[in-house]
PDB file of N, CA and C in Angstrom:
ATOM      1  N   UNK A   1       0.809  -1.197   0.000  1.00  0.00           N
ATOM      2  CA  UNK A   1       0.000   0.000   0.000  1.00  0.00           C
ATOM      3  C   UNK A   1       0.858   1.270   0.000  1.00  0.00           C
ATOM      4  N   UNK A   2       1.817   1.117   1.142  1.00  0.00           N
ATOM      5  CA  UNK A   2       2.994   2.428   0.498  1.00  0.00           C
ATOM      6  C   UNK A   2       3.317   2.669  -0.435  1.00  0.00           C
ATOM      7  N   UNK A   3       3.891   1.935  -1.489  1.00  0.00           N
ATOM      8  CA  UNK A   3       3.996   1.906  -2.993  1.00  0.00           C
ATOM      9  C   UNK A   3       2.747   2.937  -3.796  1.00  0.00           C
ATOM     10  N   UNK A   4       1.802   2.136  -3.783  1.00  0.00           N
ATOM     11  CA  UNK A   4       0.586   2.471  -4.022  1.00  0.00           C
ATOM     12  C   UNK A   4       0.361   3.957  -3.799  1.00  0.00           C
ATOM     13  N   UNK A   5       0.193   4.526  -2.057  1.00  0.00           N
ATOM     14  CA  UNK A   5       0.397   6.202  -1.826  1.00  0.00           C
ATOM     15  C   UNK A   5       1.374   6.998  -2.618  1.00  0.00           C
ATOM     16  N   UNK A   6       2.567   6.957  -2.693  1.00  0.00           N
ATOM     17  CA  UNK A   6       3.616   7.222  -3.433  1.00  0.00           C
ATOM     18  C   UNK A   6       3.474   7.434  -4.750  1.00  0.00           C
ATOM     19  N   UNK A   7       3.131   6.566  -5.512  1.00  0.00           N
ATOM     20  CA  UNK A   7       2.357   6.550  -6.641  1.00  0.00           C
ATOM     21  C   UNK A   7       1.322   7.415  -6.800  1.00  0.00           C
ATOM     22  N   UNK A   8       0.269   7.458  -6.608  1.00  0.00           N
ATOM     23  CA  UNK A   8      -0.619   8.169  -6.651  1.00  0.00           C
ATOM     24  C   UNK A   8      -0.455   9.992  -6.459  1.00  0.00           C
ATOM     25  N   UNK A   9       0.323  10.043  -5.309  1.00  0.00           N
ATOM     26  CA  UNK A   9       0.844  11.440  -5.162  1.00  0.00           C
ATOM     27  C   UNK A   9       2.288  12.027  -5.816  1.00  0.00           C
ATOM     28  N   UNK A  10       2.645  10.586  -6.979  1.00  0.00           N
ATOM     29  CA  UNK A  10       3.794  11.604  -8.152  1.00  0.00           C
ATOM     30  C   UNK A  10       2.790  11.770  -9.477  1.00  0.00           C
ATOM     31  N   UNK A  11       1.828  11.041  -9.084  1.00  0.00           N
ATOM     32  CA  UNK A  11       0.997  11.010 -10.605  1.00  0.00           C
ATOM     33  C   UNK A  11       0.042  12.782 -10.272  1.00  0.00           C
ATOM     34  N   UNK A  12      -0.303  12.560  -9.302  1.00  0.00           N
ATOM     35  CA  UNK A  12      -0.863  14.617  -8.557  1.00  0.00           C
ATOM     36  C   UNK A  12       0.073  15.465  -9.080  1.00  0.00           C
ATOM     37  N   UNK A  13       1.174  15.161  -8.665  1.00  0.00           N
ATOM     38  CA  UNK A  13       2.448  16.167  -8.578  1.00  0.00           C
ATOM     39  C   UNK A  13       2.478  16.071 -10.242  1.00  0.00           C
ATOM     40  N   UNK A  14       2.358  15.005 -11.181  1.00  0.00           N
ATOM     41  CA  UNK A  14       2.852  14.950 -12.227  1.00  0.00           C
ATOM     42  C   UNK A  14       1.672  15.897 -13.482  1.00  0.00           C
ATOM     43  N   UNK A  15       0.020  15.551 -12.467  1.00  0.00           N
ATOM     44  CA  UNK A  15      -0.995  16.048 -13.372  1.00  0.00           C
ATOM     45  C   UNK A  15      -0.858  17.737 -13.237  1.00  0.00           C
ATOM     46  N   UNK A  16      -0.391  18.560 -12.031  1.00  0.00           N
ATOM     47  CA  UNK A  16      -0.335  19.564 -11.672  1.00  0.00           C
ATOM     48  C   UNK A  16       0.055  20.189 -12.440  1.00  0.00           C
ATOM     49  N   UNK A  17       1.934  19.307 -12.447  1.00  0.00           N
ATOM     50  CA  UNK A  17       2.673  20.401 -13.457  1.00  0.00           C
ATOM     51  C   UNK A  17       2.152  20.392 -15.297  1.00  0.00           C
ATOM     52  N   UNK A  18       1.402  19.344 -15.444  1.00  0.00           N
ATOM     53  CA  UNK A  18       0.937  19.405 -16.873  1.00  0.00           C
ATOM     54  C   UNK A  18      -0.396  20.705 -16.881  1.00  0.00           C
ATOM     55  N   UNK A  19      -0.779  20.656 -16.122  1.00  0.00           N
ATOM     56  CA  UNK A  19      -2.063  21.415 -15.995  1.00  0.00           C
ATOM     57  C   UNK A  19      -1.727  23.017 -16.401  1.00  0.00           C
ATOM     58  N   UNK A  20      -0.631  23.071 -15.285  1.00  0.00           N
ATOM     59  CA  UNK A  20       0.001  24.587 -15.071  1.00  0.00           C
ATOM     60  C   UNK A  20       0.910  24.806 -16.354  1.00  0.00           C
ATOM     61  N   UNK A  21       1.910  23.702 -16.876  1.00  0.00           N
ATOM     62  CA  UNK A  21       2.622  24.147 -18.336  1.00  0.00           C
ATOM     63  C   UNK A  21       1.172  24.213 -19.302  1.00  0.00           C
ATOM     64  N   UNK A  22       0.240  23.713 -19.306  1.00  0.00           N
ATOM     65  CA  UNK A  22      -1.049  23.805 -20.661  1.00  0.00           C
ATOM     66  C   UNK A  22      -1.401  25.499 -20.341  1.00  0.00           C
ATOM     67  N   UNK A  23      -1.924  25.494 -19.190  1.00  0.00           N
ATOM     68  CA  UNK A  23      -2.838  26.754 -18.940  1.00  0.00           C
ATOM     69  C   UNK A  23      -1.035  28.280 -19.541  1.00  0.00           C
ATOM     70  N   UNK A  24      -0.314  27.733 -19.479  1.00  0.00           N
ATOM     71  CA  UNK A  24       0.843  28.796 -19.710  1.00  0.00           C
ATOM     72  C   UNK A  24       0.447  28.337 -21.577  1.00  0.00           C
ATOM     73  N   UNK A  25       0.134  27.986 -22.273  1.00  0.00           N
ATOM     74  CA  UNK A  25       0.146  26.947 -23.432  1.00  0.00           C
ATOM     75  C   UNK A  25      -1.369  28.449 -24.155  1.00  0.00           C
ATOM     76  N   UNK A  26      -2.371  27.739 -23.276  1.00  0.00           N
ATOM     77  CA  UNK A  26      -3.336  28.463 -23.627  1.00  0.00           C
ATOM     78  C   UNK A  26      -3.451  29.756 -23.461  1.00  0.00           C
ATOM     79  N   UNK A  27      -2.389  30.519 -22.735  1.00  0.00           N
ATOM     80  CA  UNK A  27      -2.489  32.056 -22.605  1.00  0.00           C
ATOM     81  C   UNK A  27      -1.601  32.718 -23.381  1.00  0.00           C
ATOM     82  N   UNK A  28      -0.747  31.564 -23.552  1.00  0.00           N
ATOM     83  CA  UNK A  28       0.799  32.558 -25.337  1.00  0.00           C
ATOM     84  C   UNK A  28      -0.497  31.920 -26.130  1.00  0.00           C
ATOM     85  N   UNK A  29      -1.215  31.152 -26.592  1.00  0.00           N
ATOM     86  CA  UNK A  29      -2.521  31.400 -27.548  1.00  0.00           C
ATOM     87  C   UNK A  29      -3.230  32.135 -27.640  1.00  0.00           C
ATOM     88  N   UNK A  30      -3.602  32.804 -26.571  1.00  0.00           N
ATOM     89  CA  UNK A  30      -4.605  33.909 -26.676  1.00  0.00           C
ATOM     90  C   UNK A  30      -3.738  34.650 -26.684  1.00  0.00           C
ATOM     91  N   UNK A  31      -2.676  35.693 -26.498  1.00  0.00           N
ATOM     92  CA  UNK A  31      -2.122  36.549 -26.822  1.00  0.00           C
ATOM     93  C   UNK A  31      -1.497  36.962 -27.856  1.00  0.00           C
ATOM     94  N   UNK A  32      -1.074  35.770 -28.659  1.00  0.00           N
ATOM     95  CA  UNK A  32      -0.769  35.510 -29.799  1.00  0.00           C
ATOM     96  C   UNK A  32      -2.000  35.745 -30.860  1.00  0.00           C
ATOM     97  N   UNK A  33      -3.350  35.366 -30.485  1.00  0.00           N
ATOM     98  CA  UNK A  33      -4.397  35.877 -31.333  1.00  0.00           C
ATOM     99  C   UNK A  33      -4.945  37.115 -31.151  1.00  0.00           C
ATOM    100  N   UNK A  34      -4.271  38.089 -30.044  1.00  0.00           N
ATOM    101  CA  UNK A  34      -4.350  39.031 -30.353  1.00  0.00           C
ATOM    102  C   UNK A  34      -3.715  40.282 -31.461  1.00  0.00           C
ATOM    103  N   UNK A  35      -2.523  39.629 -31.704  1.00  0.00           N
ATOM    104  CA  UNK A  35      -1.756  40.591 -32.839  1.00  0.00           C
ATOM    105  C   UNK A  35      -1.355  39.233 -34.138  1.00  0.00           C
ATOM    106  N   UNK A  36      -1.589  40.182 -34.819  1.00  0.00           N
ATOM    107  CA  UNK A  36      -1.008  39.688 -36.111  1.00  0.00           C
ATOM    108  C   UNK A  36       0.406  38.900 -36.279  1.00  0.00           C
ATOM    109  N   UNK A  37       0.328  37.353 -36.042  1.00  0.00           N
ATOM    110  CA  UNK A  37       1.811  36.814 -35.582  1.00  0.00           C
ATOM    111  C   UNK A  37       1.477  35.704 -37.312  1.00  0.00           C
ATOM    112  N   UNK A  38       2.705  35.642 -37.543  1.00  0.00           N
ATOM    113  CA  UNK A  38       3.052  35.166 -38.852  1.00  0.00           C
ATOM    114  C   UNK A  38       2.785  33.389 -38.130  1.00  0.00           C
ATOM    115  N   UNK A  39       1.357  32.821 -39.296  1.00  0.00           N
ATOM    116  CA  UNK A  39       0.948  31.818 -38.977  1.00  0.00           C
ATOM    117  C   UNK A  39       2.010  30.669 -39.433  1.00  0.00           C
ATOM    118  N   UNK A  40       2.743  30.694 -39.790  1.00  0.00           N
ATOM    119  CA  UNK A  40       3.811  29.775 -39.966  1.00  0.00           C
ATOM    120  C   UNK A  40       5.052  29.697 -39.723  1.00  0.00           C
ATOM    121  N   UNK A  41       5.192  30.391 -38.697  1.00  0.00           N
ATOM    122  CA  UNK A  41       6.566  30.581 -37.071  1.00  0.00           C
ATOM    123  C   UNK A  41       5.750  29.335 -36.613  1.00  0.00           C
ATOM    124  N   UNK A  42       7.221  28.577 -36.110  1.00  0.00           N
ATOM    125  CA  UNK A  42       6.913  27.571 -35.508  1.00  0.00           C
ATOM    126  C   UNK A  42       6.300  27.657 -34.410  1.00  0.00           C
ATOM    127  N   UNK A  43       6.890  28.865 -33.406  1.00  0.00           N
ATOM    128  CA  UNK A  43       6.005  28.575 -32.205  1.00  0.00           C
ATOM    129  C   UNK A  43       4.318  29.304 -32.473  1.00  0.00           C
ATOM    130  N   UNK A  44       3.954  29.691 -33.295  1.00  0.00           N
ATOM    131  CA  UNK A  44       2.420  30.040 -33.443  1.00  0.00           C
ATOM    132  C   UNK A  44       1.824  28.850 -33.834  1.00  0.00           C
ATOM    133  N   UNK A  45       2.601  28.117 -34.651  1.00  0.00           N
ATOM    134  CA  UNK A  45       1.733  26.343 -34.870  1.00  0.00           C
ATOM    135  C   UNK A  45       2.172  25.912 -34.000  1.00  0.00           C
ATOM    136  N   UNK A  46       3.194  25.644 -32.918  1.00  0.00           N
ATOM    137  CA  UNK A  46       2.637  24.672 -32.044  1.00  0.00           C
ATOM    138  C   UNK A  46       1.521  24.940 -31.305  1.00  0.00           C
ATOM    139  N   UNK A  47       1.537  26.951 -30.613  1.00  0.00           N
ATOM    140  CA  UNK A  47       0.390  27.054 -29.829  1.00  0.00           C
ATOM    141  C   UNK A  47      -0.909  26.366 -30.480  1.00  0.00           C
ATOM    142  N   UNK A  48      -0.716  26.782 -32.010  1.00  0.00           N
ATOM    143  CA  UNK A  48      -2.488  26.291 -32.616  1.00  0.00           C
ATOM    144  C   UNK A  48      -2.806  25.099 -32.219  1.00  0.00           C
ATOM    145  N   UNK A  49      -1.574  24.139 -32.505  1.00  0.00           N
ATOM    146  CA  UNK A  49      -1.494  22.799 -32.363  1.00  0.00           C
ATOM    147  C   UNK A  49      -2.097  21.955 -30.875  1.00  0.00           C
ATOM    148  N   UNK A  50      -1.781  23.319 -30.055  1.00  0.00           N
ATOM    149  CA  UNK A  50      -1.709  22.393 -28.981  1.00  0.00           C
ATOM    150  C   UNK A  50      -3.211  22.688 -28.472  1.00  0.00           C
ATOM    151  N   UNK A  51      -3.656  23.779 -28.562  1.00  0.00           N
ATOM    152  CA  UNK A  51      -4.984  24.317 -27.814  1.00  0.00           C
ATOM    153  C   UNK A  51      -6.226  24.567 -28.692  1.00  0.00           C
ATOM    154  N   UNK A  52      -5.723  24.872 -30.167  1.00  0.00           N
ATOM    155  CA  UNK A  52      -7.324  24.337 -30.557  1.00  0.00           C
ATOM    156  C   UNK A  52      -8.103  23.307 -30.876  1.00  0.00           C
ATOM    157  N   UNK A  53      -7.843  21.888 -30.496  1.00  0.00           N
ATOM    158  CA  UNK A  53      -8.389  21.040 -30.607  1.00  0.00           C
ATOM    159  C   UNK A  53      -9.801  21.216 -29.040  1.00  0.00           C
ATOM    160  N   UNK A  54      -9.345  21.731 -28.004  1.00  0.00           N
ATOM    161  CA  UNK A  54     -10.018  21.898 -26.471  1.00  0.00           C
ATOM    162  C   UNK A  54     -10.725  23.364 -27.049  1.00  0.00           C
ATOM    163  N   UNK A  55     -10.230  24.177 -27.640  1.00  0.00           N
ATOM    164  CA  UNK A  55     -11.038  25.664 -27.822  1.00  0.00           C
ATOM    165  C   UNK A  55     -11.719  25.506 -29.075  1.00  0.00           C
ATOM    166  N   UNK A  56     -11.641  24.540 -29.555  1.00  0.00           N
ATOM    167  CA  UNK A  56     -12.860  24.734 -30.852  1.00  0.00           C
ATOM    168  C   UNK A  56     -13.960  24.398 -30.124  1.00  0.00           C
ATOM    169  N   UNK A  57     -13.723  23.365 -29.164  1.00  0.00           N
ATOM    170  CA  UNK A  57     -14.961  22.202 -28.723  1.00  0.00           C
ATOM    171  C   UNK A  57     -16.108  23.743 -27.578  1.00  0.00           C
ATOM    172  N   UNK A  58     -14.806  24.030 -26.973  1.00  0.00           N
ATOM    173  CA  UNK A  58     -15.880  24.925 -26.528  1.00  0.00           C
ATOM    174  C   UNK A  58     -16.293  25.626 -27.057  1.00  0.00           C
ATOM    175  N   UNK A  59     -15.641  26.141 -27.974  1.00  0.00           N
ATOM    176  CA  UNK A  59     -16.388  27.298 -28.929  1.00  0.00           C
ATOM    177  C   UNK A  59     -17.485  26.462 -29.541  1.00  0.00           C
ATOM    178  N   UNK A  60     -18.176  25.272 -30.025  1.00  0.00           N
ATOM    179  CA  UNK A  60     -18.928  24.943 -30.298  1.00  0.00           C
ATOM    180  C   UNK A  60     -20.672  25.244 -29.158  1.00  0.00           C
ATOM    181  N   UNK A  61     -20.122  25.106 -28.004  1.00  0.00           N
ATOM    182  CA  UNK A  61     -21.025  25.252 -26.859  1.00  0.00           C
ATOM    183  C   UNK A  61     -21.134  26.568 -26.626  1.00  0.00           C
ATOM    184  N   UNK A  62     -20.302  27.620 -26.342  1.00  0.00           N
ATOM    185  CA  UNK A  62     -19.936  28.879 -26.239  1.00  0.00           C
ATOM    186  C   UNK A  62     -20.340  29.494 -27.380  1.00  0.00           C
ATOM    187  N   UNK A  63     -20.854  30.407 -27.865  1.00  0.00           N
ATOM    188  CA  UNK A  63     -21.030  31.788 -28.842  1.00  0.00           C
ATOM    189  C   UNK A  63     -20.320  33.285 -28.425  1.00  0.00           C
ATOM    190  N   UNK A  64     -19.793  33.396 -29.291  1.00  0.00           N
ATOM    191  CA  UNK A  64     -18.596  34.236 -29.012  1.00  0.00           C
ATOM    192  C   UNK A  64     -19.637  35.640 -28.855  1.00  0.00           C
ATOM    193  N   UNK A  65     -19.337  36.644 -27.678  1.00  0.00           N
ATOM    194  CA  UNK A  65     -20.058  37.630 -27.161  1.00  0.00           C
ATOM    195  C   UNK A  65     -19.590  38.737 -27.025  1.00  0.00           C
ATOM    196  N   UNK A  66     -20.287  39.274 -28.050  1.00  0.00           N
ATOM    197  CA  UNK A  66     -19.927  40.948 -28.205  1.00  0.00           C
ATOM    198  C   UNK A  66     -18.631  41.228 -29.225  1.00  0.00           C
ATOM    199  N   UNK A  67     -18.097  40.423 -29.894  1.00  0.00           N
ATOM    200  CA  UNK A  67     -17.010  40.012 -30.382  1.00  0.00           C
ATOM    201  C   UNK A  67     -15.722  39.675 -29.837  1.00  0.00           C
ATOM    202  N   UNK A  68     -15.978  39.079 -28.665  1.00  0.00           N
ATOM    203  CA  UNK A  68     -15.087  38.438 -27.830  1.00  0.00           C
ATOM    204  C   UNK A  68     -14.929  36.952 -27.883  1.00  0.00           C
ATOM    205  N   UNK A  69     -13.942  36.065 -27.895  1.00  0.00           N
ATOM    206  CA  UNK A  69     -13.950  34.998 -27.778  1.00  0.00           C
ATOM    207  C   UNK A  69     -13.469  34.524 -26.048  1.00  0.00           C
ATOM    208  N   UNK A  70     -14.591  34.145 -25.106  1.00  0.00           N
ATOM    209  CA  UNK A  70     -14.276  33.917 -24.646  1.00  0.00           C
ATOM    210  C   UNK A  70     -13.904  32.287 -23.838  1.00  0.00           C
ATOM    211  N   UNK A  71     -13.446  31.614 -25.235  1.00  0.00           N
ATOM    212  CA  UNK A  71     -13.039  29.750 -25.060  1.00  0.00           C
ATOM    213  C   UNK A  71     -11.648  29.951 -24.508  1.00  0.00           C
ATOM    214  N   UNK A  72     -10.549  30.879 -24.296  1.00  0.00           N
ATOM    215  CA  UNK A  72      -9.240  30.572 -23.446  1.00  0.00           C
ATOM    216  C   UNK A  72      -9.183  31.112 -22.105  1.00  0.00           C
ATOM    217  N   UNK A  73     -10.702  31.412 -21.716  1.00  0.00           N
ATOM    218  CA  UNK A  73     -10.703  31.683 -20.049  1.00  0.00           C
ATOM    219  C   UNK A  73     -11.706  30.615 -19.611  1.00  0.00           C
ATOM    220  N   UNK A  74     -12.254  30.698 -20.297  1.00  0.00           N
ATOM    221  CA  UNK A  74     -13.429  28.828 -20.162  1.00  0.00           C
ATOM    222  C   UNK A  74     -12.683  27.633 -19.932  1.00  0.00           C
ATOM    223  N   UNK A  75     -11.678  28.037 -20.681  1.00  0.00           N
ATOM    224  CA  UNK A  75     -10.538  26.595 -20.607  1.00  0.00           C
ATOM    225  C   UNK A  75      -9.728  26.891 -19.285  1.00  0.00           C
ATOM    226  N   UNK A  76      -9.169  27.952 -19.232  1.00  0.00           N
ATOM    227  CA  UNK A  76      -8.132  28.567 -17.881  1.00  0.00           C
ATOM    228  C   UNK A  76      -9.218  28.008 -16.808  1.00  0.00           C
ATOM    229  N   UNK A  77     -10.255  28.238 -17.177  1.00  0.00           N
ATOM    230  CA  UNK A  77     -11.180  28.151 -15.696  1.00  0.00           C
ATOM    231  C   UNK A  77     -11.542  26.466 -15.327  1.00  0.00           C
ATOM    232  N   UNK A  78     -11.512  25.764 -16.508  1.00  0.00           N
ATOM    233  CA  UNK A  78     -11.905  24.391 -16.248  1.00  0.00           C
ATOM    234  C   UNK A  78     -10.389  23.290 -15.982  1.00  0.00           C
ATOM    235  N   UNK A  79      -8.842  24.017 -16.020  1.00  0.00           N
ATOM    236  CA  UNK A  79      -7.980  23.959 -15.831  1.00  0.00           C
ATOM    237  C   UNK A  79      -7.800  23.984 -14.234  1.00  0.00           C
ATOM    238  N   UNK A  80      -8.090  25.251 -14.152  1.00  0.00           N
ATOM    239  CA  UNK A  80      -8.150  25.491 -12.168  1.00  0.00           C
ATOM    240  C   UNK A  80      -8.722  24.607 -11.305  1.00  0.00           C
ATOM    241  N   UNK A  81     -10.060  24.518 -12.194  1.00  0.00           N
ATOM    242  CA  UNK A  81     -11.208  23.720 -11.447  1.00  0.00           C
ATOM    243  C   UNK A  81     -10.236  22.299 -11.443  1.00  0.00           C
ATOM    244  N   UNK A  82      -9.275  21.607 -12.242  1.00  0.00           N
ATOM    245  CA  UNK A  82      -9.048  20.424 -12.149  1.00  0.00           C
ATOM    246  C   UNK A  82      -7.534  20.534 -10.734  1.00  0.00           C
ATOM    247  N   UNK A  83      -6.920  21.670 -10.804  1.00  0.00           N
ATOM    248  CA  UNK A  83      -6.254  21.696 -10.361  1.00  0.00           C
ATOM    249  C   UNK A  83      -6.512  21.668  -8.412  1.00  0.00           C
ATOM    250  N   UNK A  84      -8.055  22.406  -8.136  1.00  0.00           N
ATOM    251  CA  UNK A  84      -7.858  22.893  -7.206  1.00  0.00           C
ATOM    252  C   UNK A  84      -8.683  21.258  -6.730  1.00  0.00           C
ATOM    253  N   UNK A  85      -9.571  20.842  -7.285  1.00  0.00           N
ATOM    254  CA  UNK A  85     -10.497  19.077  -7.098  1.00  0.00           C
ATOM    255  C   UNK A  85      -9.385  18.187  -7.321  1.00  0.00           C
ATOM    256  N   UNK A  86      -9.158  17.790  -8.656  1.00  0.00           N
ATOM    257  CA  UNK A  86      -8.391  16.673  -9.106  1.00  0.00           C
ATOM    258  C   UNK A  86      -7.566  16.343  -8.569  1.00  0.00           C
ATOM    259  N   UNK A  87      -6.171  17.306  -8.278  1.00  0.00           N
ATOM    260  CA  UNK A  87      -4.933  17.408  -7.522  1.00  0.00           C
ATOM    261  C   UNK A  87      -4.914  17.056  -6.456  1.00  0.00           C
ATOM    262  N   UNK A  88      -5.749  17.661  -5.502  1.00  0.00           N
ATOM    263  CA  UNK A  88      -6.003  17.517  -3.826  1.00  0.00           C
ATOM    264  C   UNK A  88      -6.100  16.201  -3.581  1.00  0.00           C
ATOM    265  N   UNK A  89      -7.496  15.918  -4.218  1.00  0.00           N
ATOM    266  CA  UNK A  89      -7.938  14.750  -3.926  1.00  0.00           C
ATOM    267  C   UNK A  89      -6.812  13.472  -4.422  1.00  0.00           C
ATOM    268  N   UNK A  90      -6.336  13.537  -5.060  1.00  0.00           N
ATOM    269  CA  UNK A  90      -5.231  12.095  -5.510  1.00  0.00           C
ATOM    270  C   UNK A  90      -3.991  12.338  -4.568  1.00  0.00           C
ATOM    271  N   UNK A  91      -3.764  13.657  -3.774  1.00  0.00           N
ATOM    272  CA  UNK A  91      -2.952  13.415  -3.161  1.00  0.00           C
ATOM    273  C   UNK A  91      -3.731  12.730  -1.585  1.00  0.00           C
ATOM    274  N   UNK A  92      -4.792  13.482  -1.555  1.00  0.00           N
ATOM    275  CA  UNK A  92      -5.096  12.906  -0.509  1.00  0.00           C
ATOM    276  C   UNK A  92      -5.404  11.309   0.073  1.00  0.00           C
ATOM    277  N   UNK A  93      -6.047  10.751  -1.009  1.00  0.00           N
ATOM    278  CA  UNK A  93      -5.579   9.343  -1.506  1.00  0.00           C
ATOM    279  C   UNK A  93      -4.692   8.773  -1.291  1.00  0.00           C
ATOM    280  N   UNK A  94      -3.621   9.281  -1.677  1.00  0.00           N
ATOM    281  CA  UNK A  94      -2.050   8.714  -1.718  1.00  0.00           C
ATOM    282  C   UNK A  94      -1.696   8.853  -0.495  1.00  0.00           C
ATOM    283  N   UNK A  95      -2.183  10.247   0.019  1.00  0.00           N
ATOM    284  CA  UNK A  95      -1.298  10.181   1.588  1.00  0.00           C
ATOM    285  C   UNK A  95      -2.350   9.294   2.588  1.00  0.00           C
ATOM    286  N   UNK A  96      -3.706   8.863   2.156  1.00  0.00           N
ATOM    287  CA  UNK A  96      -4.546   8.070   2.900  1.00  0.00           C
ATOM    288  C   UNK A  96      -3.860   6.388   2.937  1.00  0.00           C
ATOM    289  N   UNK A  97      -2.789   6.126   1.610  1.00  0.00           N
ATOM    290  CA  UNK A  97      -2.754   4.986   2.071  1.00  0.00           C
ATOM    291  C   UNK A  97      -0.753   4.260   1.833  1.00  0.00           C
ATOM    292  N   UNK A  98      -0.639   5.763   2.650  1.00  0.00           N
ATOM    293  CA  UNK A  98       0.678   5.803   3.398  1.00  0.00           C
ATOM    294  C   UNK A  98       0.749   5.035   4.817  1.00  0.00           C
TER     295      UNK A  98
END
């Protein structure tokens, strides 16, 4: 079962830091769609690459308001939400079966 705790709380530690490098992922995306950045610099296709597959989907549910798009704070926000539930709880888990 120690094994097991241990585990569980590098896989927390491991979902965290993915969470926190994406949400840094999705905000050089939105800033980047704010100015005119030459769509074929590599780092403007990876951002595309990496975040509009999650921001189209919401933009499907979402209608963009007032001419705002607001799918990269919908995402920031459903990011947090995993960070501040998801995280806790798997550590708490892990340290439950320390």
């Amino acid at each position: 079962m120690f094994m097991l705790g241990n585990f569980l709380m590098a896989i927390a530690k491991l979902i965290n830091f993915a969470l926190s490098a994406y949400m840094w992922v999705v905000i050089g995306s939105a800033v980047i769609s704010w100015v005119n950045a030459d769509p074929y610099n590599p780092i403007v296709r990876f951002l595309r690459q990496a975040t509009d597959p999650l921001l189209l989907r919401i933009r499907r549910v979402l209608p963009v308001m007032g001419g705002f798009d607001l799918s990269p704070m919908v995402l920031i926000l459903a990011i947090v939400f995993l960070q501040s539930f998801l995280v806790p709880t798997l550590m708490q888990i892990g340290q439950s079966l320390q």
